[in-house]
C-alpha atoms as a PDB file:
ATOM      1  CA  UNK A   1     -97.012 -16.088 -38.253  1.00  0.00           C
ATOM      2  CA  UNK A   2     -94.893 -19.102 -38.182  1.00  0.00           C
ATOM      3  CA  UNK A   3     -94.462 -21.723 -40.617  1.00  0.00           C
ATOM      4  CA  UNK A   4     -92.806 -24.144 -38.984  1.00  0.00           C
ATOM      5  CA  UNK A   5     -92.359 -25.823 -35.606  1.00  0.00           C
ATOM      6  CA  UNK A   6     -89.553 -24.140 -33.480  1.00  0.00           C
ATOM      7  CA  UNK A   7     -87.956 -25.181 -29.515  1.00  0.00           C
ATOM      8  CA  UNK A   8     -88.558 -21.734 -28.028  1.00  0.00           C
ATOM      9  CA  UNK A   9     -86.772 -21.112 -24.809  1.00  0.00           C
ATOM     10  CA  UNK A  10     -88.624 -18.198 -23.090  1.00  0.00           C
ATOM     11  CA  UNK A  11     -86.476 -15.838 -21.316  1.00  0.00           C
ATOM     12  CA  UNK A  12     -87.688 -12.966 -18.258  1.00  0.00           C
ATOM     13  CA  UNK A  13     -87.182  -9.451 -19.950  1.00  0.00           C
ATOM     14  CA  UNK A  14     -85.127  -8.630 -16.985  1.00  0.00           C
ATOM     15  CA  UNK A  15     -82.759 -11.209 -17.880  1.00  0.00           C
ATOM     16  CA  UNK A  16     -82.211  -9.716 -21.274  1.00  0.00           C
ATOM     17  CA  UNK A  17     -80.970  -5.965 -20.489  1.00  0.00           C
ATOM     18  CA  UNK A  18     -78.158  -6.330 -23.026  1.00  0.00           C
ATOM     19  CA  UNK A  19     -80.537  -7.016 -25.847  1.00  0.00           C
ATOM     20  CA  UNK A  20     -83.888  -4.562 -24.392  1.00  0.00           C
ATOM     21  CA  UNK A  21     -80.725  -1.697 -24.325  1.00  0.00           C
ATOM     22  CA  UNK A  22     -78.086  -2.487 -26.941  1.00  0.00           C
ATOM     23  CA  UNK A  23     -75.832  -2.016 -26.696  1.00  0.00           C
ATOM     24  CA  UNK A  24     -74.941  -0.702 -23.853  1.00  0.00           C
ATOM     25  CA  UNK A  25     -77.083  -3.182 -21.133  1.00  0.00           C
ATOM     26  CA  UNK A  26     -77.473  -0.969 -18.118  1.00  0.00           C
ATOM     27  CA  UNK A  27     -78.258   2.320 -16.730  1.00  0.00           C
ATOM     28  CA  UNK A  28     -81.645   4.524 -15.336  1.00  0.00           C
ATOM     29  CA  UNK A  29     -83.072   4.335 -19.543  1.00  0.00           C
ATOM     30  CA  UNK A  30     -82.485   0.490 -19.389  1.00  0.00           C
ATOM     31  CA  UNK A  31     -84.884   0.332 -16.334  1.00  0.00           C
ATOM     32  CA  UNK A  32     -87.228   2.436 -18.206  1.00  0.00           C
ATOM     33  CA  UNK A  33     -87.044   0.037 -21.230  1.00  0.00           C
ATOM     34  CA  UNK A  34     -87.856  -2.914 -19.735  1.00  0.00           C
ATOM     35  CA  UNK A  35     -90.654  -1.305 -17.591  1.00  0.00           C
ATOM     36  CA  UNK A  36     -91.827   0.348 -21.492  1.00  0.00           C
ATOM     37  CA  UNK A  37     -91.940  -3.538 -22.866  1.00  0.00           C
ATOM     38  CA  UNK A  38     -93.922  -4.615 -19.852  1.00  0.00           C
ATOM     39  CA  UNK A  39     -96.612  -2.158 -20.092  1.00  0.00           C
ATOM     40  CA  UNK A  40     -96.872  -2.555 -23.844  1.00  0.00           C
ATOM     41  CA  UNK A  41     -97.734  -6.254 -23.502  1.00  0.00           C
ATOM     42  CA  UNK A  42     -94.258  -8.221 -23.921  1.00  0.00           C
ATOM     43  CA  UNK A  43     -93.996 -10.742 -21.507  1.00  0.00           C
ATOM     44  CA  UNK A  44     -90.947 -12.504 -22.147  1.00  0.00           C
ATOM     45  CA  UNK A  45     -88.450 -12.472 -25.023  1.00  0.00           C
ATOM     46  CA  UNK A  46     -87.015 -15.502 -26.730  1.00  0.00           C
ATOM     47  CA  UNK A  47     -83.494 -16.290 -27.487  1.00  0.00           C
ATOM     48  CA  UNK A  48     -84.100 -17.454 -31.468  1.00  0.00           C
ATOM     49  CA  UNK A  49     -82.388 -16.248 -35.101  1.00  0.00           C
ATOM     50  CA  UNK A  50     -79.538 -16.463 -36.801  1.00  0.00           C
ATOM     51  CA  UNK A  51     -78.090 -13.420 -35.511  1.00  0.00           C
ATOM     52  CA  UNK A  52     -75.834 -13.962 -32.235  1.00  0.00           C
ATOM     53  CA  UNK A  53     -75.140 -11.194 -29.538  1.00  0.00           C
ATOM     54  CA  UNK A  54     -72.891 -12.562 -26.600  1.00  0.00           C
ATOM     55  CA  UNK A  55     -75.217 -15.752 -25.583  1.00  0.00           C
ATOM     56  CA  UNK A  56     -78.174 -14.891 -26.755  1.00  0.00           C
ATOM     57  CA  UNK A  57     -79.791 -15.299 -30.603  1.00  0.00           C
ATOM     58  CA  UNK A  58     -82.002 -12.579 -32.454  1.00  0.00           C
ATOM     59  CA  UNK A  59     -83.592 -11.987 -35.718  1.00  0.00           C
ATOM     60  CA  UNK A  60     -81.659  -9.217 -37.048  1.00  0.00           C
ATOM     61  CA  UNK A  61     -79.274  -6.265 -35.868  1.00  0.00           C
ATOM     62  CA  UNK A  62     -79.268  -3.516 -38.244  1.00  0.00           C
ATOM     63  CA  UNK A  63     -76.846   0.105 -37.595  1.00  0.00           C
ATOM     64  CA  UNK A  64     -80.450   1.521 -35.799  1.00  0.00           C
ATOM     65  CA  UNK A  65     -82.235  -1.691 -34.125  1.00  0.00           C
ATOM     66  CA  UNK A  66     -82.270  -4.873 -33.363  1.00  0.00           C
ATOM     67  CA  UNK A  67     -85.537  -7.329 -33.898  1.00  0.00           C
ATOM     68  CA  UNK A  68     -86.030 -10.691 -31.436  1.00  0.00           C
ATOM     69  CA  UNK A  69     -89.259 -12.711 -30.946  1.00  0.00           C
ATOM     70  CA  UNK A  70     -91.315 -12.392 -28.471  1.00  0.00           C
ATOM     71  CA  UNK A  71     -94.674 -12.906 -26.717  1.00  0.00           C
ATOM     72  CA  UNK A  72     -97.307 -11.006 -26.142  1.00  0.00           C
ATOM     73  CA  UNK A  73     -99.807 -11.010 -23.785  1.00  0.00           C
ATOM     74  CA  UNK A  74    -102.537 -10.101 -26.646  1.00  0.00           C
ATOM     75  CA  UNK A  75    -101.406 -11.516 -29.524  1.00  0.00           C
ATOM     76  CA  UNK A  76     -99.202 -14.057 -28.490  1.00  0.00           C
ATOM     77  CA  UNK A  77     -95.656 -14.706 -30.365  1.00  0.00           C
ATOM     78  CA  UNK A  78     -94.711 -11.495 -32.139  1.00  0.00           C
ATOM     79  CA  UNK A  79     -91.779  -9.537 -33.599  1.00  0.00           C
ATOM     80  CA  UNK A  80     -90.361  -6.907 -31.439  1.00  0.00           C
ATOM     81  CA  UNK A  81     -88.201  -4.401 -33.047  1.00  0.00           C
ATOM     82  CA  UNK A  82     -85.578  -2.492 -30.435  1.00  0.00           C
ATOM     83  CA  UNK A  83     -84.027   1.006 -31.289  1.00  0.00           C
ATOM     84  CA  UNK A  84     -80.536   0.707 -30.770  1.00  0.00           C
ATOM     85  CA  UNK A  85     -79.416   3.201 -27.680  1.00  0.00           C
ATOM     86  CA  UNK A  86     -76.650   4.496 -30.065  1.00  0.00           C
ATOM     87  CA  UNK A  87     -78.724   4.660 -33.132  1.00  0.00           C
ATOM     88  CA  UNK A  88     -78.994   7.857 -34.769  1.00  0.00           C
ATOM     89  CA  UNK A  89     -82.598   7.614 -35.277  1.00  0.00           C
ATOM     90  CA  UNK A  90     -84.558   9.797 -32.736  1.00  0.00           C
ATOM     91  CA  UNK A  91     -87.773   7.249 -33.373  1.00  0.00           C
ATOM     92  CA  UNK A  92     -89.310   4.432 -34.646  1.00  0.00           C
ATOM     93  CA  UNK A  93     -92.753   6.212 -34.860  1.00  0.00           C
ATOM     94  CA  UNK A  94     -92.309   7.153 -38.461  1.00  0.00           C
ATOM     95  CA  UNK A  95     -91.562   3.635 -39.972  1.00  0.00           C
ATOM     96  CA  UNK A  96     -93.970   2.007 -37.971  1.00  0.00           C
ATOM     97  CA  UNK A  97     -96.848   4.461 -39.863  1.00  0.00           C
ATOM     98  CA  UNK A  98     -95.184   3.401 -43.132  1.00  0.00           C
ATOM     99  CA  UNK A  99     -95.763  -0.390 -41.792  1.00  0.00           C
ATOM    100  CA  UNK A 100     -98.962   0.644 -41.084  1.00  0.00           C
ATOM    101  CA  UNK A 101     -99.841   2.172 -44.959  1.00  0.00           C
ATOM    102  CA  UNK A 102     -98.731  -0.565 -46.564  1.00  0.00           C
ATOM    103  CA  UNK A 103    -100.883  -3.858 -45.329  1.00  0.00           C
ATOM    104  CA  UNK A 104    -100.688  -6.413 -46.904  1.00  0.00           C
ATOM    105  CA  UNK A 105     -97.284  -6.214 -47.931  1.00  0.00           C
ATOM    106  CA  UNK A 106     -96.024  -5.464 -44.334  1.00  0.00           C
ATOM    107  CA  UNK A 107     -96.196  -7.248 -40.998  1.00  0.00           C
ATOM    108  CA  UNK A 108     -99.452  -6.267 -39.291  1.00  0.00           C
ATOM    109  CA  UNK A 109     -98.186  -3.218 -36.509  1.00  0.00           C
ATOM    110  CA  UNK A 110     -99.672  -3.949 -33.088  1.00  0.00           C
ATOM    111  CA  UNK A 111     -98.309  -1.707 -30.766  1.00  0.00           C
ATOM    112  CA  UNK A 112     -94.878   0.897 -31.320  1.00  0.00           C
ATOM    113  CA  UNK A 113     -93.807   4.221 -29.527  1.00  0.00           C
ATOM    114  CA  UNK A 114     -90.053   5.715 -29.682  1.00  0.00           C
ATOM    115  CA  UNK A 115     -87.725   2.692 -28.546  1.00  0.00           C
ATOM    116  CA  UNK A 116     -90.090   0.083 -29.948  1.00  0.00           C
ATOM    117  CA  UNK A 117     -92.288  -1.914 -32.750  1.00  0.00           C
ATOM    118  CA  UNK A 118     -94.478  -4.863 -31.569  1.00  0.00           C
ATOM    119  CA  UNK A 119     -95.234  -6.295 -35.184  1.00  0.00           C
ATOM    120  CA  UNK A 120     -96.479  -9.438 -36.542  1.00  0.00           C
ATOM    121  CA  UNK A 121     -93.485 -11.757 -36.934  1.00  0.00           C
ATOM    122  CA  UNK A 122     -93.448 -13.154 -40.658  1.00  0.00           C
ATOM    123  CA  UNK A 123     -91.885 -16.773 -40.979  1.00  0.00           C
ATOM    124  CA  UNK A 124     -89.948 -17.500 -43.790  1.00  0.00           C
ATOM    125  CA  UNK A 125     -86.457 -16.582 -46.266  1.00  0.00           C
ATOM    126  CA  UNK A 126     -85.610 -12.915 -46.878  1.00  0.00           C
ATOM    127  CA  UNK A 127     -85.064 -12.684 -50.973  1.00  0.00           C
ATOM    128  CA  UNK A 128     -80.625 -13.305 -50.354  1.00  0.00           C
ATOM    129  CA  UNK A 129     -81.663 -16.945 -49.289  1.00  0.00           C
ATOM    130  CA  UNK A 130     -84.517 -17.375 -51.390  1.00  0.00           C
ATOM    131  CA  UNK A 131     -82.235 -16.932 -54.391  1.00  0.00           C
ATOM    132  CA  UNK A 132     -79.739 -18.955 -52.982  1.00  0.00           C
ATOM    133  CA  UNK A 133     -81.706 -21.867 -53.117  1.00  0.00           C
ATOM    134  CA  UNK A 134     -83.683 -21.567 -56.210  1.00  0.00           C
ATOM    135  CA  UNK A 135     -84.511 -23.866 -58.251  1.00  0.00           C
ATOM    136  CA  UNK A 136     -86.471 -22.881 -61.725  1.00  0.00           C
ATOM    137  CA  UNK A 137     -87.004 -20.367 -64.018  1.00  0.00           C
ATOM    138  CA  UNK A 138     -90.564 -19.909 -62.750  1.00  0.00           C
ATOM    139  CA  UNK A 139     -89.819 -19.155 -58.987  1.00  0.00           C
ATOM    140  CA  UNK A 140     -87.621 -16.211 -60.011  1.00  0.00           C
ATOM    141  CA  UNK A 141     -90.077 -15.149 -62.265  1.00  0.00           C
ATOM    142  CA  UNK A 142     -92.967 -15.137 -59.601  1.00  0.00           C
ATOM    143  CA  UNK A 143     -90.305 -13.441 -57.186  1.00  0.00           C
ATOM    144  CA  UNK A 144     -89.587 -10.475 -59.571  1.00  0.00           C
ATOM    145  CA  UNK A 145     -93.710 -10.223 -60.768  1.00  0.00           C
ATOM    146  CA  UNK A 146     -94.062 -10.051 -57.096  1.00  0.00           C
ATOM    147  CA  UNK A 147     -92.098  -7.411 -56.063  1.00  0.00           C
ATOM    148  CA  UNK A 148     -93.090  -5.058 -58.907  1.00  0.00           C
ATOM    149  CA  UNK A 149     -96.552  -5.286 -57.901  1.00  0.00           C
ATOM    150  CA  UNK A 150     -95.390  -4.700 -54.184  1.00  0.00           C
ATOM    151  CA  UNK A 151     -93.234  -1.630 -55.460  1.00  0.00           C
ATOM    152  CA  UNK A 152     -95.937  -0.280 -57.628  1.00  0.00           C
ATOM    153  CA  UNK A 153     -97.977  -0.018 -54.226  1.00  0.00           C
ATOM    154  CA  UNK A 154     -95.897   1.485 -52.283  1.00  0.00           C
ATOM    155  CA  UNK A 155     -95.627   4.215 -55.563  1.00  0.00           C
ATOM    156  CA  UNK A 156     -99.225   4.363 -55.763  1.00  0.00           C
ATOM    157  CA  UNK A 157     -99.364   5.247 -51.529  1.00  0.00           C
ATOM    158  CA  UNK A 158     -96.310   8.063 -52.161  1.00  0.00           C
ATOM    159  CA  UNK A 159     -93.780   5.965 -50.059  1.00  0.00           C
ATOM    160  CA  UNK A 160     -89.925   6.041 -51.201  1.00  0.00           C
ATOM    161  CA  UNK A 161     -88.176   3.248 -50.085  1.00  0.00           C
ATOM    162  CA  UNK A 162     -84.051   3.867 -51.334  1.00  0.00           C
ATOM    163  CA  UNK A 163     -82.431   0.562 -50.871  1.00  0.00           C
ATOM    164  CA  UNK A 164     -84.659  -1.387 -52.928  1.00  0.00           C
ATOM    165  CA  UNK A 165     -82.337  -1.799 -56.107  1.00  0.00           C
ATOM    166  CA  UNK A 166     -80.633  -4.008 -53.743  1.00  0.00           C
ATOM    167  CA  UNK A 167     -83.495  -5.824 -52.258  1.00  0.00           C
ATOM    168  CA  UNK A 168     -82.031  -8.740 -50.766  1.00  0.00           C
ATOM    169  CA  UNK A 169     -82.479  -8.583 -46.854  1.00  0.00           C
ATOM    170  CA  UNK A 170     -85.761  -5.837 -46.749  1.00  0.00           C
ATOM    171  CA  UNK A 171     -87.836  -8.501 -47.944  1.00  0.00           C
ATOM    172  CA  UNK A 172     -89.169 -12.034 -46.347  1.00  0.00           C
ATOM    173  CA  UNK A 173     -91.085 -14.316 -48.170  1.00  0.00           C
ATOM    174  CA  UNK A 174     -93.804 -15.457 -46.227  1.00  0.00           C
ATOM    175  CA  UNK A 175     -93.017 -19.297 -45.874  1.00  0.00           C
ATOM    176  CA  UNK A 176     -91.342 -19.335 -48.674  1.00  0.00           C
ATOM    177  CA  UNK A 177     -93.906 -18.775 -51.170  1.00  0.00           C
ATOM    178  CA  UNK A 178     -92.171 -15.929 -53.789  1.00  0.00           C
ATOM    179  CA  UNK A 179     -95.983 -14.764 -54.871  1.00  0.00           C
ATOM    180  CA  UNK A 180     -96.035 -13.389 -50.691  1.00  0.00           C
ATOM    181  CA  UNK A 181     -93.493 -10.897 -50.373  1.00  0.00           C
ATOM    182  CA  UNK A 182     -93.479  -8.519 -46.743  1.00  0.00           C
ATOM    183  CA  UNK A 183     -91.413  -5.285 -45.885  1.00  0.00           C
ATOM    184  CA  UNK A 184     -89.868  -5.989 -42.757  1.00  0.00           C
ATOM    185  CA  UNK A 185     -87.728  -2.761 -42.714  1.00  0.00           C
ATOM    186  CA  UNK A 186     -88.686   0.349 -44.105  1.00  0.00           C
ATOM    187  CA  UNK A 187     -86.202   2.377 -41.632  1.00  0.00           C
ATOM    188  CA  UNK A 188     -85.049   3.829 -45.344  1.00  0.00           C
ATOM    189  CA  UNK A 189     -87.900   4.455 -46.209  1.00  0.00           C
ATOM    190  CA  UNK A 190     -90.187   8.056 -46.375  1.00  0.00           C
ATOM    191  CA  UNK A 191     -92.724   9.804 -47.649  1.00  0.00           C
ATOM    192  CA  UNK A 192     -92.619  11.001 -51.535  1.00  0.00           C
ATOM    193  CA  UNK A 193     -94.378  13.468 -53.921  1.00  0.00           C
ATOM    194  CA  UNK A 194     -93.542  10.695 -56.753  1.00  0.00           C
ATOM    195  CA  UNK A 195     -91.674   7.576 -55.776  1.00  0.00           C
ATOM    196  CA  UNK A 196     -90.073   5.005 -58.854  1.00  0.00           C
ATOM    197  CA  UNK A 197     -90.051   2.000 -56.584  1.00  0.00           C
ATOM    198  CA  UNK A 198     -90.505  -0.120 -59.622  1.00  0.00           C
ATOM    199  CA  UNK A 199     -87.388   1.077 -61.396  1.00  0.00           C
ATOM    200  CA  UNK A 200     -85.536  -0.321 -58.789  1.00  0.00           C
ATOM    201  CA  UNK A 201     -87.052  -3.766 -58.727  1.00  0.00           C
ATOM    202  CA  UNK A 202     -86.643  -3.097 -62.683  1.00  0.00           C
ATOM    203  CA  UNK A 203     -82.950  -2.519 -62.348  1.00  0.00           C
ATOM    204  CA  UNK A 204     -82.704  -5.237 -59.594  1.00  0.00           C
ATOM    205  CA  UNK A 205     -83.640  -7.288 -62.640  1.00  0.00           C
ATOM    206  CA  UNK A 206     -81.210  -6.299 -64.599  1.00  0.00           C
ATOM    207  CA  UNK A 207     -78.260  -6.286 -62.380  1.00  0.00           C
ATOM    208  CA  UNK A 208     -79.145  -8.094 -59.539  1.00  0.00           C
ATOM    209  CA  UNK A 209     -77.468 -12.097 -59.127  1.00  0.00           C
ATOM    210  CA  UNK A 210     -78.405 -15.857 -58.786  1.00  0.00           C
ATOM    211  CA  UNK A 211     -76.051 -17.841 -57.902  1.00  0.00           C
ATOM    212  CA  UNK A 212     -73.603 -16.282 -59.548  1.00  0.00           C
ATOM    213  CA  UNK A 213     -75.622 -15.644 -62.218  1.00  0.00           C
ATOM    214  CA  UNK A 214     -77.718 -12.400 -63.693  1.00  0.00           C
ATOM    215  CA  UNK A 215     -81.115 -12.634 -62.859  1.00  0.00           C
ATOM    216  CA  UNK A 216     -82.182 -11.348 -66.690  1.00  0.00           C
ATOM    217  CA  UNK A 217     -80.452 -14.076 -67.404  1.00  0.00           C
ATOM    218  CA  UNK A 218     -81.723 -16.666 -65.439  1.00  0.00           C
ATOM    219  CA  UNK A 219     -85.156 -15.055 -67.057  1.00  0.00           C
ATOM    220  CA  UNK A 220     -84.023 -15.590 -70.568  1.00  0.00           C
ATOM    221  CA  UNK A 221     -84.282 -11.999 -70.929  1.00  0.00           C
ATOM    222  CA  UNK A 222     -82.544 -11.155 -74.624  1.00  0.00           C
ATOM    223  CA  UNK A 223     -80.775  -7.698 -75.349  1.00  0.00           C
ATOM    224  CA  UNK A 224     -83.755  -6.005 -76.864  1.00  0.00           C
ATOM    225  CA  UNK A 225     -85.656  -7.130 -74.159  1.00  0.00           C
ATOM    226  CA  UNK A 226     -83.304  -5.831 -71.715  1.00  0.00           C
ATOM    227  CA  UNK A 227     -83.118  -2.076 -73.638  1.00  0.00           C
ATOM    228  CA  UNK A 228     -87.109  -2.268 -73.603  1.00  0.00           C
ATOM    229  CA  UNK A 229     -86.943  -2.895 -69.663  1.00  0.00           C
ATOM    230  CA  UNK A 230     -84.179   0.023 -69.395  1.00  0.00           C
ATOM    231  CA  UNK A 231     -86.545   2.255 -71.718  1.00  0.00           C
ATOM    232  CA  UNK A 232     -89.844   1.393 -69.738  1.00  0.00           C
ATOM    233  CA  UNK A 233     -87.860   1.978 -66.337  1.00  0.00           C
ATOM    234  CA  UNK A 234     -87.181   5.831 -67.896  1.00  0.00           C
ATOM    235  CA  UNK A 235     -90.724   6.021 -68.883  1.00  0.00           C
ATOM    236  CA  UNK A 236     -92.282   4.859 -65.583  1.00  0.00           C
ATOM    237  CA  UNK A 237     -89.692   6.968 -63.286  1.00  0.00           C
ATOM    238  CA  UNK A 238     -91.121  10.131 -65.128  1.00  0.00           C
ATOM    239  CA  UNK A 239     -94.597   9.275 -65.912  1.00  0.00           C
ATOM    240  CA  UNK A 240     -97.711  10.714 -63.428  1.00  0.00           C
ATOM    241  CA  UNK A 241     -99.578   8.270 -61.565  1.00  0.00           C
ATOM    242  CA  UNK A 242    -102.196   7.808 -64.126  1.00  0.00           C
ATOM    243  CA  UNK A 243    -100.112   6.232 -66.817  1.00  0.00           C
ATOM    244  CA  UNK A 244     -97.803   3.912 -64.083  1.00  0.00           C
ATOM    245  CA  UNK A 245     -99.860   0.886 -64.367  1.00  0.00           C
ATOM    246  CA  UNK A 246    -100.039   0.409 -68.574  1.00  0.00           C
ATOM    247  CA  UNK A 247     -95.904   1.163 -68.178  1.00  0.00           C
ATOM    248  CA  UNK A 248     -95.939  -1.936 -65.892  1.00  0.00           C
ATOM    249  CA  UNK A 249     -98.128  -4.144 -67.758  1.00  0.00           C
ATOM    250  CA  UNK A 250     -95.687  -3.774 -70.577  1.00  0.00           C
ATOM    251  CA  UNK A 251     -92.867  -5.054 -67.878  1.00  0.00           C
ATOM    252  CA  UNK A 252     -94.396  -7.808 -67.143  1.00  0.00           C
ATOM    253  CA  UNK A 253     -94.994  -8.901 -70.731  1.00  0.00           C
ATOM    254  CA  UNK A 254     -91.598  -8.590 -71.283  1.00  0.00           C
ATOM    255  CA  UNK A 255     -90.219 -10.260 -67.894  1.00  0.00           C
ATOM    256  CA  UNK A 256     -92.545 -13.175 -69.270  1.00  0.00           C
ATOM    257  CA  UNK A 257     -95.568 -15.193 -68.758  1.00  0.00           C
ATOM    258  CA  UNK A 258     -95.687 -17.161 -65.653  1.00  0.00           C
END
């Protein structure tokens, strides 16, 4: 979905064999790459994000992939994440399931095999340039309520996602609203007799920055309120399933009313 109006230059996949094969660029499994994109619908791939490789632009590069827009025959412009042809990662199968469990807080999956993800391309700031440009008490607040009841979804569904203390680029917001958060990359991420998601968005809290400053205390979070978060974090990381969601009620009382 897009939220605003962009100049898109489309570009021939052909024309694009250092970004379809990254990054190498050439070779019999770049052929077979660009001929894999065809037949799964992408038609051309545009050269747009703030990520630059050589000429072109793209929407990220991580260590295992790379994600540019594109468009579809189907279902027109779309995000399409690219395994990296040194990554260490074997597939993108496996994340794109974990896309898949977790709708409505994830990009809608269209199409994905080994080398690729055709997703739904959410418009808007990933949660390091959301806080960068905040403004009140209340949008952090809405941010953090957010993403615990996110993170308490993906515990509930038995997915562990490890990088979430630090949840800064994993997560857009969809155009800009902090009540709409989406997982964009779960290539951390796995499957979990009991995942503590929350504790991590609960520590995030604690430890995590705006603009220089803490977050608890941009939220006017006291010290006894921060030793009740740090006790309720303990409580919810070793508490079944059953008692998880009267542990986070608590949080939010305590993160505040908004």
């Amino acid at each position: 979905m897009l939220c605003h109006s962009y100049e898109l230059i489309e570009m021939p996949i052909d024309m694009h064999p250092r970004i379809v094969c990254y990054p190498y660029g050439e070779g019999s499994s770049c052929i077979y790459r660009i001929e894999n994109i065809r037949e799964m619908g992408i038609e051309n791939i545009y050269s747009f994000g703030k990520v630059q490789i050589d000429r072109y632009h793209v929407v990220g590069k991580g260590h295992a992939a790379i994600i540019v827009l594109a468009r579809h025959r189907v279902h027109g412009t779309v995000a399409l994440k690219i395994r990296r042809m040194d990554s260490k990662r074997a597939s993108l199968r496996d994340e794109a399931k974990l896309l898949e469990a977790i709708h409505g807080y994830a990009p809608r999956v269209y199409l994905y095999s080994d080398d690729f993800i055709v997703r739904e391309y959410v418009d808007g700031p990933t949660i390091e340039e959301f806080l960068k440009a905040i403004r009140s008490r209340n949008d952090v607040a809405t941010l953090i309520k957010s993403l615990l009841l996110a993170t308490y979804t993906l515990d509930q569904l038995n997915i562990d996602v490890g990088e979430l203390s630090r949840p800064y680029r994993q997560v857009v917001l969809l155009c800009g609203d902090p009540s709409k958060p989406y997982f964009i990359d779960l290539e951390s991420g796995r499957l979990y007799l009991k995942p503590s998601n929350v504790t991590r968005i609960i520590n995030f809290v604690l430890f995590g920055c705006v603009k220089g400053s803490r977050i608890r205390d941009v939220l006017g979070l006291d010290e006894y309120r921060v030793s009740l978060l740090i006790e309720l974090a303990r409580q919810y990381k070793y508490s079944p399933h059953a008692s998880r969601e009267d542990i986070l009620n608590r949080v939010f009382s305590i993160v505040g009313d908004y």
